[in-house]
N, C-alpha and C. Protein backbone atom coordinates (compact mmCIF):
# COMPACT_ATOMS: atom_id res chain seq x y z
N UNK A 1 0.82 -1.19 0.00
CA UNK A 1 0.00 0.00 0.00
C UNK A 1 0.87 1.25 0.00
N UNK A 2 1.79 1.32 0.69
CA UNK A 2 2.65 2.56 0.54
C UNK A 2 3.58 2.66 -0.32
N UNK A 3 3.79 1.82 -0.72
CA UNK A 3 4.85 1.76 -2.24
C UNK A 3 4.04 2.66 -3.23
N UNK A 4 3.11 2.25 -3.18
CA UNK A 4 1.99 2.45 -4.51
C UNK A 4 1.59 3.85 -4.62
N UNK A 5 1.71 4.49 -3.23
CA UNK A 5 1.71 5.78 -3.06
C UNK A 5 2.13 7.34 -3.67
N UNK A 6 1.90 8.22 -4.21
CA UNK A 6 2.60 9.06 -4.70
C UNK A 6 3.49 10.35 -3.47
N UNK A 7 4.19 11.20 -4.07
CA UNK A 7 4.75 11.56 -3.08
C UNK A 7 4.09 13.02 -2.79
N UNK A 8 2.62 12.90 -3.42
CA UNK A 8 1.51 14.20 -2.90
C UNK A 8 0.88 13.52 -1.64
N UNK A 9 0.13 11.87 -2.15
CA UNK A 9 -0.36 11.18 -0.95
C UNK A 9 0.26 10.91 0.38
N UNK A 10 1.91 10.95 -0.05
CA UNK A 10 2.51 10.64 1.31
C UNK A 10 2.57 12.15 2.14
N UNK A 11 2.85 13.36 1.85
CA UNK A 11 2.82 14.35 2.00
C UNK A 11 1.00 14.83 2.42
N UNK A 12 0.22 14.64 1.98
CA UNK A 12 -1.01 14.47 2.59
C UNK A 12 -1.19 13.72 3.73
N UNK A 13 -0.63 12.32 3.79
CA UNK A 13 -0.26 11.66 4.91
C UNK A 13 -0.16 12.27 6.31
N UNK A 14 1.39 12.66 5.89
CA UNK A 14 1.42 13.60 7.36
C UNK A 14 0.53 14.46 7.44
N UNK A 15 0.32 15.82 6.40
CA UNK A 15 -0.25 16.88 6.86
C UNK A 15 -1.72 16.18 7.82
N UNK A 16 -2.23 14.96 7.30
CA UNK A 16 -3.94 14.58 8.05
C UNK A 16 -3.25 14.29 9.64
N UNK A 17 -2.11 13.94 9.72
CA UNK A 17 -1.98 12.98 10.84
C UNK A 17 -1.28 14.14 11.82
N UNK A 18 -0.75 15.23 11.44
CA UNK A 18 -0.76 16.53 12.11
C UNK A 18 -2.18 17.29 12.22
N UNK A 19 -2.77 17.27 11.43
CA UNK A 19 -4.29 17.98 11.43
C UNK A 19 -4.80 16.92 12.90
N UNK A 20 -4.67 15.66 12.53
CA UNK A 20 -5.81 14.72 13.89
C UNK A 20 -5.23 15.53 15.07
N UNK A 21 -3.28 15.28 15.20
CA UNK A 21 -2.89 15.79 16.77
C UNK A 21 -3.26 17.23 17.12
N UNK A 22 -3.58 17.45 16.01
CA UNK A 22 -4.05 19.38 16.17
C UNK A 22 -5.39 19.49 17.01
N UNK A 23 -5.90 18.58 15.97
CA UNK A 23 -7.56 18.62 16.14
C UNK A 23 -8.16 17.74 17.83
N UNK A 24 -7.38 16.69 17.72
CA UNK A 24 -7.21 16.65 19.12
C UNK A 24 -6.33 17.17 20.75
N UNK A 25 -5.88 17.72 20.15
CA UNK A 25 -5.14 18.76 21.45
C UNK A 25 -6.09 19.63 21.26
N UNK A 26 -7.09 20.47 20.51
CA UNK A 26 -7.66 21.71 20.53
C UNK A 26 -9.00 21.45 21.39
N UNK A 27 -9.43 19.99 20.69
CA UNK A 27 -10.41 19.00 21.41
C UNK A 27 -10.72 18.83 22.75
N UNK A 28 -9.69 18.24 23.19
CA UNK A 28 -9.42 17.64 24.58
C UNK A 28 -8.72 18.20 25.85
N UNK A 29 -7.34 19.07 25.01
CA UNK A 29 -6.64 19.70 25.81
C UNK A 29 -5.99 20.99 26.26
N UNK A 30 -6.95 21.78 25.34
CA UNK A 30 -6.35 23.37 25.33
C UNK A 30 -7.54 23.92 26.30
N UNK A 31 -6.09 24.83 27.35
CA UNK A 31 -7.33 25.00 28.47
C UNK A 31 -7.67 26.46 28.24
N UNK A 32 -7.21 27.08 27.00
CA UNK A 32 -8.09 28.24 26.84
C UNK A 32 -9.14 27.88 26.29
N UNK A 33 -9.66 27.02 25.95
CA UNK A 33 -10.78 26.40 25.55
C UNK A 33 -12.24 25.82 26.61
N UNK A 34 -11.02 25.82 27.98
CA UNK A 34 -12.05 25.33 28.79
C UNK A 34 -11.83 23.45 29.11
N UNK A 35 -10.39 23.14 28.32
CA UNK A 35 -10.36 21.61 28.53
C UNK A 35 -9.53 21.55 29.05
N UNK A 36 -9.77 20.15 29.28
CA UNK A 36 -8.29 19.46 30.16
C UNK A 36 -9.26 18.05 30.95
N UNK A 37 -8.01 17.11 31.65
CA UNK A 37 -9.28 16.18 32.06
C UNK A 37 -9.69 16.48 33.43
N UNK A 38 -10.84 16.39 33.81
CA UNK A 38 -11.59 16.31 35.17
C UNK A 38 -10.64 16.04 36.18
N UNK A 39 -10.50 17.00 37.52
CA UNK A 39 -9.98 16.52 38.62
C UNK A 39 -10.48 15.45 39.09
N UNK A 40 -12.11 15.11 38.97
CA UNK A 40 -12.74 14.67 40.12
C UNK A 40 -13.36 13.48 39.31
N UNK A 41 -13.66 12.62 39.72
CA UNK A 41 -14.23 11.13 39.63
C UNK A 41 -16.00 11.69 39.31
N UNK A 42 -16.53 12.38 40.12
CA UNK A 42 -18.03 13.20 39.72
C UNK A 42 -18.06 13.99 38.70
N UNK A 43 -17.21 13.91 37.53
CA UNK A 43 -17.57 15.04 36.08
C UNK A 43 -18.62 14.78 36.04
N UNK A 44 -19.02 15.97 35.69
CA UNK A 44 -20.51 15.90 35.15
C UNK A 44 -20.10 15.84 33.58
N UNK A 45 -21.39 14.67 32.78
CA UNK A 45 -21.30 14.72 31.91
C UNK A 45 -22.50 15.07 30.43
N UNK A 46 -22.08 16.20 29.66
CA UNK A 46 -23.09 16.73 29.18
C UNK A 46 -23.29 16.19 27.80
N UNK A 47 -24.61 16.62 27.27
CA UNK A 47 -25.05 15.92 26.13
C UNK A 47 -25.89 16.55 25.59
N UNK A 48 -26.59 16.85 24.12
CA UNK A 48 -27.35 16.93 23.43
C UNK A 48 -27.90 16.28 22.12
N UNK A 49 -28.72 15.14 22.49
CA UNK A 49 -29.34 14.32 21.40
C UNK A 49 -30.26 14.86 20.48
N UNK A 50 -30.70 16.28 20.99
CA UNK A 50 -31.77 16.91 20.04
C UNK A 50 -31.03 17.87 18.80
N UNK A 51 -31.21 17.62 17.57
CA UNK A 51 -30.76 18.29 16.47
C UNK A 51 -30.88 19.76 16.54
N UNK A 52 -30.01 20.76 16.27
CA UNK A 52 -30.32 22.08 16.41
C UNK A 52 -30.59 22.67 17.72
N UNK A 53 -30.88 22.40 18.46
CA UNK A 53 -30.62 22.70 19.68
C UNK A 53 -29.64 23.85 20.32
N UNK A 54 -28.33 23.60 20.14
CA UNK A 54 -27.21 24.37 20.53
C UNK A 54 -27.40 25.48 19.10
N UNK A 55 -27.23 24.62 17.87
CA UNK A 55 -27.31 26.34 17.24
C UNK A 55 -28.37 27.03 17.02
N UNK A 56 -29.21 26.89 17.56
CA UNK A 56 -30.31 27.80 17.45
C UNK A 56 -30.04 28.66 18.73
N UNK A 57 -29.81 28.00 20.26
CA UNK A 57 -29.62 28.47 21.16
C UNK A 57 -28.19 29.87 21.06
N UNK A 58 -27.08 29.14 20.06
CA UNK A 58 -25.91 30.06 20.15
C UNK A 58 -26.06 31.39 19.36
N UNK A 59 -27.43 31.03 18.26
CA UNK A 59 -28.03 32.15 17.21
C UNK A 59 -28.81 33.05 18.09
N UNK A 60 -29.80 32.62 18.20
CA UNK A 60 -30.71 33.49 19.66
C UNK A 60 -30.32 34.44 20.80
N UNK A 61 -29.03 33.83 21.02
CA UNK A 61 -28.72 34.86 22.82
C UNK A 61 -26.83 34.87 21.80
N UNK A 62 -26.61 35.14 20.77
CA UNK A 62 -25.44 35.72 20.37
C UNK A 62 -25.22 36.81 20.55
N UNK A 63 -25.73 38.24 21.04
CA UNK A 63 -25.42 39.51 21.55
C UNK A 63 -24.98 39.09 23.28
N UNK A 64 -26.13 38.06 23.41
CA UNK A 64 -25.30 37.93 24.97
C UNK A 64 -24.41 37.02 25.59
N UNK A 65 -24.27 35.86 24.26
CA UNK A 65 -22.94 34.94 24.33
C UNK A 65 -21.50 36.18 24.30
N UNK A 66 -22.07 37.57 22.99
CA UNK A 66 -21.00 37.46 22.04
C UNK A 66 -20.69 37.20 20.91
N UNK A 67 -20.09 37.72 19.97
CA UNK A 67 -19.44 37.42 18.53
C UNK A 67 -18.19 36.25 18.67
N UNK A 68 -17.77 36.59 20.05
CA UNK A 68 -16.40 35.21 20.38
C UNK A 68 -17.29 33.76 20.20
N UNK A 69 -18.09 33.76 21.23
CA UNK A 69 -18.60 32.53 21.58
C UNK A 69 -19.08 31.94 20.34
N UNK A 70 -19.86 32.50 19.50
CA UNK A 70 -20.45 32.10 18.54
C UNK A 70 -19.79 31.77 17.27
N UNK A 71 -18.96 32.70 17.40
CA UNK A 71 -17.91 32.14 16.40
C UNK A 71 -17.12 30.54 16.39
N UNK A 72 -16.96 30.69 17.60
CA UNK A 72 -15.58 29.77 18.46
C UNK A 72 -16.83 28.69 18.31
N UNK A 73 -17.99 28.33 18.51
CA UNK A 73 -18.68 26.90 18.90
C UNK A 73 -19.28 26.85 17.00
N UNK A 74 -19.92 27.64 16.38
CA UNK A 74 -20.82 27.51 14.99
C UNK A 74 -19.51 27.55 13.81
N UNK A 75 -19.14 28.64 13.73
CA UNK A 75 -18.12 28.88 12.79
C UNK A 75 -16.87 27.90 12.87
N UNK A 76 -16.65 27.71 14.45
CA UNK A 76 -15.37 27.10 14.61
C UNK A 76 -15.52 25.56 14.57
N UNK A 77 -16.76 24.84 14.51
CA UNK A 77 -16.77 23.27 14.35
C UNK A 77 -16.94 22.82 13.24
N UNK A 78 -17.10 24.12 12.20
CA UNK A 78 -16.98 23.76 10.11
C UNK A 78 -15.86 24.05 10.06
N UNK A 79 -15.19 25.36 9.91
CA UNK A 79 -13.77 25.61 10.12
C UNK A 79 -12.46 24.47 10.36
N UNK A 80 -13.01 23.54 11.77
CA UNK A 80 -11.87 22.90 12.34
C UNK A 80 -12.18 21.77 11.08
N UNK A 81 -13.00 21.09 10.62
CA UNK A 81 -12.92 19.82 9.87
C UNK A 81 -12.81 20.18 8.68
N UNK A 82 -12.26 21.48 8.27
CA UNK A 82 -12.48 21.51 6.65
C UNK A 82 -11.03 20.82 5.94
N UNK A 83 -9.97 21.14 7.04
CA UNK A 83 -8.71 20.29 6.29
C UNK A 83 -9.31 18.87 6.45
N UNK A 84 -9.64 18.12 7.38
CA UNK A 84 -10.05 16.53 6.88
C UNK A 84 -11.00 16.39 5.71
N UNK A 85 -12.12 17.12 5.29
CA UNK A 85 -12.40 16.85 4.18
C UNK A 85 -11.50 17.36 2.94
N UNK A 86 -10.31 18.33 3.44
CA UNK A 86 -10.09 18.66 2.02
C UNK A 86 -8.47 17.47 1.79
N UNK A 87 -7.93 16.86 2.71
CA UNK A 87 -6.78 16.20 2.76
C UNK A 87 -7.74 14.51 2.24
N UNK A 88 -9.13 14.00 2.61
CA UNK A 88 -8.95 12.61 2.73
C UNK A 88 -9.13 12.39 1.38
N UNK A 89 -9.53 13.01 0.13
CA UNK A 89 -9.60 13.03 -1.00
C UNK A 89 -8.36 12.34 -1.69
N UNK A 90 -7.25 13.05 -1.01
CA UNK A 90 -5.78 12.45 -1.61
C UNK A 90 -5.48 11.08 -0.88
N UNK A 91 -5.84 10.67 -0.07
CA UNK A 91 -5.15 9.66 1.09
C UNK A 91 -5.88 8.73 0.83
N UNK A 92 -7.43 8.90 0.49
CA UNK A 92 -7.94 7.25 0.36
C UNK A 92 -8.89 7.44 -1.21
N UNK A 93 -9.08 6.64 -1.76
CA UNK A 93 -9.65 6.43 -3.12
C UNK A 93 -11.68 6.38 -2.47
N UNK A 94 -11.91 6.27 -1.43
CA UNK A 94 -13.27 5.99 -0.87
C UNK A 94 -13.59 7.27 -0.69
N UNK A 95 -12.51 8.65 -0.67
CA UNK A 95 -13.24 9.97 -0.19
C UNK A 95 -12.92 10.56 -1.12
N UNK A 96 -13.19 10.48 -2.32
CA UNK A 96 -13.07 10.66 -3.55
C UNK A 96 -14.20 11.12 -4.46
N UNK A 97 -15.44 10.55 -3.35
CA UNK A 97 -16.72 11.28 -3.80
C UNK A 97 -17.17 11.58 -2.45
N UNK A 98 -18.12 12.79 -2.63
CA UNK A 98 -19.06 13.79 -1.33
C UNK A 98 -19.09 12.33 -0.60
N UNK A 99 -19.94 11.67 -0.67
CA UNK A 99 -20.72 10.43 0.11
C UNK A 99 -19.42 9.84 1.37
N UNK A 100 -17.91 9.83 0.58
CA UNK A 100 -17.08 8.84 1.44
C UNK A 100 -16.50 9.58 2.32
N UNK A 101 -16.63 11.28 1.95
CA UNK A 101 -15.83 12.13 2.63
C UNK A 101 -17.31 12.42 3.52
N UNK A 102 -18.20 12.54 3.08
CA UNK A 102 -19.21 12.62 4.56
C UNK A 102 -19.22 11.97 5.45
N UNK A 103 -18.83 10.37 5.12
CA UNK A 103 -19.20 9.28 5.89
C UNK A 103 -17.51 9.67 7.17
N UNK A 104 -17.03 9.44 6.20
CA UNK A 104 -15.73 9.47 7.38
C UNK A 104 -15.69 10.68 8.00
N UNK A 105 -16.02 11.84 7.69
CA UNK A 105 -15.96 12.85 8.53
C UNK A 105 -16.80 13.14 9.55
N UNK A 106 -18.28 12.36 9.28
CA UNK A 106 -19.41 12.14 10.33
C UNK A 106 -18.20 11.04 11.32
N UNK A 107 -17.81 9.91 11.11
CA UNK A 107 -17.08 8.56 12.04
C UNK A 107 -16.47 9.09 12.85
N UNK A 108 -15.47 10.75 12.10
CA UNK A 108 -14.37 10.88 13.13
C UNK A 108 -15.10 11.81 14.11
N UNK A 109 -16.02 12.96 13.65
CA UNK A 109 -16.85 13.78 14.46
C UNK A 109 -17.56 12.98 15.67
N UNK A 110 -17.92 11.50 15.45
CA UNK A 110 -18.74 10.91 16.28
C UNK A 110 -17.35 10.23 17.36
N UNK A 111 -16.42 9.90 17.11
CA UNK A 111 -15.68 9.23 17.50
C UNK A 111 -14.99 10.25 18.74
N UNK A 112 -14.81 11.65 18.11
CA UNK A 112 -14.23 12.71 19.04
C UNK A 112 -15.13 12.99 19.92
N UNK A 113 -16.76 13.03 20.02
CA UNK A 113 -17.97 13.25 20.64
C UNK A 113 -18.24 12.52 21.77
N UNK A 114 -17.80 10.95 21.03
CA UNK A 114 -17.72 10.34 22.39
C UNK A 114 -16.86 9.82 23.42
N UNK A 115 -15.89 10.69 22.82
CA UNK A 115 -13.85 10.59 23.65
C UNK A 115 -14.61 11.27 24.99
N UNK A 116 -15.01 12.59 24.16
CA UNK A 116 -15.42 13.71 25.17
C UNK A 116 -16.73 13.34 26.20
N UNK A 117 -18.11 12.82 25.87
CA UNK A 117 -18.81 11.97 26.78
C UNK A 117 -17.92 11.18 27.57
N UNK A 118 -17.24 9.93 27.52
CA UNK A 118 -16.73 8.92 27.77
C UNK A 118 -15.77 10.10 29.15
N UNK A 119 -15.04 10.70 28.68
CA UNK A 119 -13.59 11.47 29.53
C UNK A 119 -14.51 12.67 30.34
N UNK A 120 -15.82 12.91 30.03
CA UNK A 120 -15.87 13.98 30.48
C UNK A 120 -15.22 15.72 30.14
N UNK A 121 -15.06 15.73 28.65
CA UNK A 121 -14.23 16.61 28.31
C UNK A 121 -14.90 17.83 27.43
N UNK A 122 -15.35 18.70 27.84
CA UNK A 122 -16.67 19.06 26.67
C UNK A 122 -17.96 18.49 26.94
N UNK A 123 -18.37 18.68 25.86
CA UNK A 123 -19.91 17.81 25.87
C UNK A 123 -19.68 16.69 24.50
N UNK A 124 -21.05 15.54 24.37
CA UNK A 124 -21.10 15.86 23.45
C UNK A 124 -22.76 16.25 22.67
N UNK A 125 -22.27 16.53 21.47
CA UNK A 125 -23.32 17.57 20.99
C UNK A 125 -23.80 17.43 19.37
N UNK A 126 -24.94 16.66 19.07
CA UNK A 126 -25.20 16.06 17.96
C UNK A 126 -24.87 17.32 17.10
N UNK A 127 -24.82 18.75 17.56
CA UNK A 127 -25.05 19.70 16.55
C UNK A 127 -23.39 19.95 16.10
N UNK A 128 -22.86 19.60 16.98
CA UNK A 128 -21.34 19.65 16.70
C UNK A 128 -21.16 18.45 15.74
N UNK A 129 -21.56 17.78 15.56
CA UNK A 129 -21.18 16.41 14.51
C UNK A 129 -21.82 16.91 13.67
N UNK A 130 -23.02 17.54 13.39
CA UNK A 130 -23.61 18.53 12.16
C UNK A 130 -23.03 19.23 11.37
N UNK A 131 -22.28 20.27 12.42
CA UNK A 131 -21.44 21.62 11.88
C UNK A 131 -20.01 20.47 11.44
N UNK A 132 -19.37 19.77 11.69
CA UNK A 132 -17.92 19.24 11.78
C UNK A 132 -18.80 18.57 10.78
N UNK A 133 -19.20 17.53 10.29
CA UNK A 133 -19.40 16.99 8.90
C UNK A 133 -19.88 17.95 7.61
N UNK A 134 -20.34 18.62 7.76
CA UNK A 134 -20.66 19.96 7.06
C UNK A 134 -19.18 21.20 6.69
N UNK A 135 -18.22 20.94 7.37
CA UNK A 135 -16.98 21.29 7.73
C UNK A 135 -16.25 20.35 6.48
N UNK A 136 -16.07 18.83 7.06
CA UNK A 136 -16.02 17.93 6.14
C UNK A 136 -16.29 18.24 4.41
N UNK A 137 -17.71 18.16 4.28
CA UNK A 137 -17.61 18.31 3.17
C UNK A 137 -17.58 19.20 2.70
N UNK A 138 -17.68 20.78 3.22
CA UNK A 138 -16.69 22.16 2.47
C UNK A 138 -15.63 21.89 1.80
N UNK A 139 -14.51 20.94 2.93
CA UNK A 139 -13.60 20.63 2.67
C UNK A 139 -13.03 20.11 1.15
N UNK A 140 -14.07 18.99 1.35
CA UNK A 140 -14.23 18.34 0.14
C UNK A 140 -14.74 19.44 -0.92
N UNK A 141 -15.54 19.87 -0.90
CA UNK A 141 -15.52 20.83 -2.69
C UNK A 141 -14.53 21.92 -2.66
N UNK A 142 -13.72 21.98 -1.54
CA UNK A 142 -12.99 23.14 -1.54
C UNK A 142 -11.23 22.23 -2.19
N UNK A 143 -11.58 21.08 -1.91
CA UNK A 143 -10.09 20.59 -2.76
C UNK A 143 -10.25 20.44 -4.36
N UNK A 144 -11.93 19.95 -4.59
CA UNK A 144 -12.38 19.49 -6.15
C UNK A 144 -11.86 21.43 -6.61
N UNK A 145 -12.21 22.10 -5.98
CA UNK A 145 -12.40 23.82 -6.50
C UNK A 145 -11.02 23.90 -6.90
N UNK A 146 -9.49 23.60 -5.75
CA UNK A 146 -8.50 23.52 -6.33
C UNK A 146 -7.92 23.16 -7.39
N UNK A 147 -8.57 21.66 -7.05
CA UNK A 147 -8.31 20.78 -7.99
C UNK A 147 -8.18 21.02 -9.43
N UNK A 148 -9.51 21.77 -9.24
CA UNK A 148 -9.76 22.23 -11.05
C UNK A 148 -8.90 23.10 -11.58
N UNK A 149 -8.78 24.61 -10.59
CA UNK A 149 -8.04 25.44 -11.01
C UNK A 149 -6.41 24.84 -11.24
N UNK A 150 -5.72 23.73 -10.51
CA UNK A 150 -4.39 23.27 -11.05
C UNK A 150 -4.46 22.90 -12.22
N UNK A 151 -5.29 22.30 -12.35
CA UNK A 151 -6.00 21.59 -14.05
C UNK A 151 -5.96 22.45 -15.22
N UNK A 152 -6.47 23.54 -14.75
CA UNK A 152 -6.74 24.46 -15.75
C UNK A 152 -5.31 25.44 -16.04
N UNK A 153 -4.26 25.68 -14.78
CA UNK A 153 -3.27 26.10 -15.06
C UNK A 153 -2.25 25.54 -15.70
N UNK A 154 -2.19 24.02 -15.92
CA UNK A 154 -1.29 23.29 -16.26
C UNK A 154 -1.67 23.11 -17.79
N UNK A 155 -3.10 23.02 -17.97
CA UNK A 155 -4.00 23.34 -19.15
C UNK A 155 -2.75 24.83 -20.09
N UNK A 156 -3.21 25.59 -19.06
CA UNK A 156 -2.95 27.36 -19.99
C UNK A 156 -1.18 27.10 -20.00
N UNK A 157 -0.63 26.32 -19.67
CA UNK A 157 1.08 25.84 -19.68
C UNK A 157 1.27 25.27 -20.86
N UNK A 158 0.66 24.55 -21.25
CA UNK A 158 0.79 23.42 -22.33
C UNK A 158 -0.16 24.68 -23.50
N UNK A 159 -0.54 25.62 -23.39
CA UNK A 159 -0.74 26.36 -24.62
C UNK A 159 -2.06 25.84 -24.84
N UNK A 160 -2.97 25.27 -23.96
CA UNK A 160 -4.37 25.44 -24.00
C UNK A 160 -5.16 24.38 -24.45
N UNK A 161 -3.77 23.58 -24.75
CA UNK A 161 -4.03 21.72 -25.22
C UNK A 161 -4.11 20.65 -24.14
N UNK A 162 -5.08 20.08 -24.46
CA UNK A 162 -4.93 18.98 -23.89
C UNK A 162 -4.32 17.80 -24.42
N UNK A 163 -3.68 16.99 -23.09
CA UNK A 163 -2.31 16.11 -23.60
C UNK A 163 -3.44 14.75 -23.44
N UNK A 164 -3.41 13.66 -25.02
CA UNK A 164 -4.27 12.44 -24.49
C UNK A 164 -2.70 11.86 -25.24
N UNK A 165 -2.76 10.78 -23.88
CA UNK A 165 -1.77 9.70 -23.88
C UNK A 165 -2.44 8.70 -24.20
N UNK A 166 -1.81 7.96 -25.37
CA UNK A 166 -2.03 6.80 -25.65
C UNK A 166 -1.53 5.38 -25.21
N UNK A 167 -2.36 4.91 -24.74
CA UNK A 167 -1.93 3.14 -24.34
C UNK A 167 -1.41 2.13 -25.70
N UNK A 168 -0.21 1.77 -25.20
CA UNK A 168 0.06 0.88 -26.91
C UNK A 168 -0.17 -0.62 -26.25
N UNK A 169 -0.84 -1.40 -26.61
CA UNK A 169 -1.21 -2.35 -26.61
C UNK A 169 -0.46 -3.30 -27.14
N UNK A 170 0.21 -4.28 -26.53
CA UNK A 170 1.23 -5.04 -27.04
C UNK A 170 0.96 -6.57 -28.46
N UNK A 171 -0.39 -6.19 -28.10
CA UNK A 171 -0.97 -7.68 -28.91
C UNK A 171 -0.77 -7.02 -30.54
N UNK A 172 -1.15 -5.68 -30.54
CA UNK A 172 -1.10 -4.86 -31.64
C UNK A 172 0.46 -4.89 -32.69
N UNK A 173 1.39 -5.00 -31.79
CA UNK A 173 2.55 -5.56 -32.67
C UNK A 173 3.46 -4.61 -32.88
């Protein structure tokens, strides 16, 4: 599997696997954030199973959260997942379409949701797996958006031609 690799995918490689330790230190352990783990054996542990809930609540009383708060919980849980949707495109052939980059970006959103239930670290918060898969797939049309424009520059390089390579077929002689 890694042989086969190119040396954009391996380089995507790291950058995802620096994005996770990012995304989890910002997660779990940055205490300007309000984290770190529980002194006490009694964490209380919080939750929201109802959809919309938190962002309607953070939309509603945003003059009296603040422009920080609202930013930092709505803006900041699309924001944080947009490099995983825009890196898993290169790394696996399954997030290659919307559907595989949703799916995995919902797995890891759910997976971080319930670090934080489980540890007591945060909450977790169906609306945060909303905004962070939605994050996800920004991500994702925001690499196809690149994508194209490299296409098109390498296009206007070559003088506006497109290069078709031909397969020679050996039976052909």
């Amino acid at each position: 599997m890694i042989r086969n690799t190119t040396k954009l995918q391996k380089g995507c490689w790291i950058l995802f696997i620096i994005y996770i330790i990012g995304l989890s230190y910002f997660t779990f352990f940055a205490e300007a954030l309000g984290r770190g783990i529980p002194e006490t054996d009694s964490a209380v542990r919080n939750f929201n199973l109802i959809p919309f809930t938190e962002i309607r609540r953070f939309w509603v009383y945003r003059k009296e959260l603040g422009l920080g708060a609202f930013l930092l919980n709505i803006v900041g849980n699309v924001v944080a997942f947009m490099p995983c949707g825009f890196l898993l495109p290169a790394i696996s052939r399954r997030c290659r379409r919307p559907q595989g980059t949703l799916i995995v970006g919902l797995l890891i959103s759910f997976i971080i949701e319930c670090t934080q239930l489980a540890f007591a670290v945060g909450s977790f918060d169906v609306d945060d797996m909303l905004l962070n898969t939605l994050g996800a797939v920004a991500g994702f049309y925001l690499n196809r958006f690149v994508h194209r424009v490299r296409v098109k520059r390498k296009m206007a390089k070559r003088g506006g031609r497109s290069v078709v390579v031909r397969q020679i077929d050996p039976e052909d002689g």
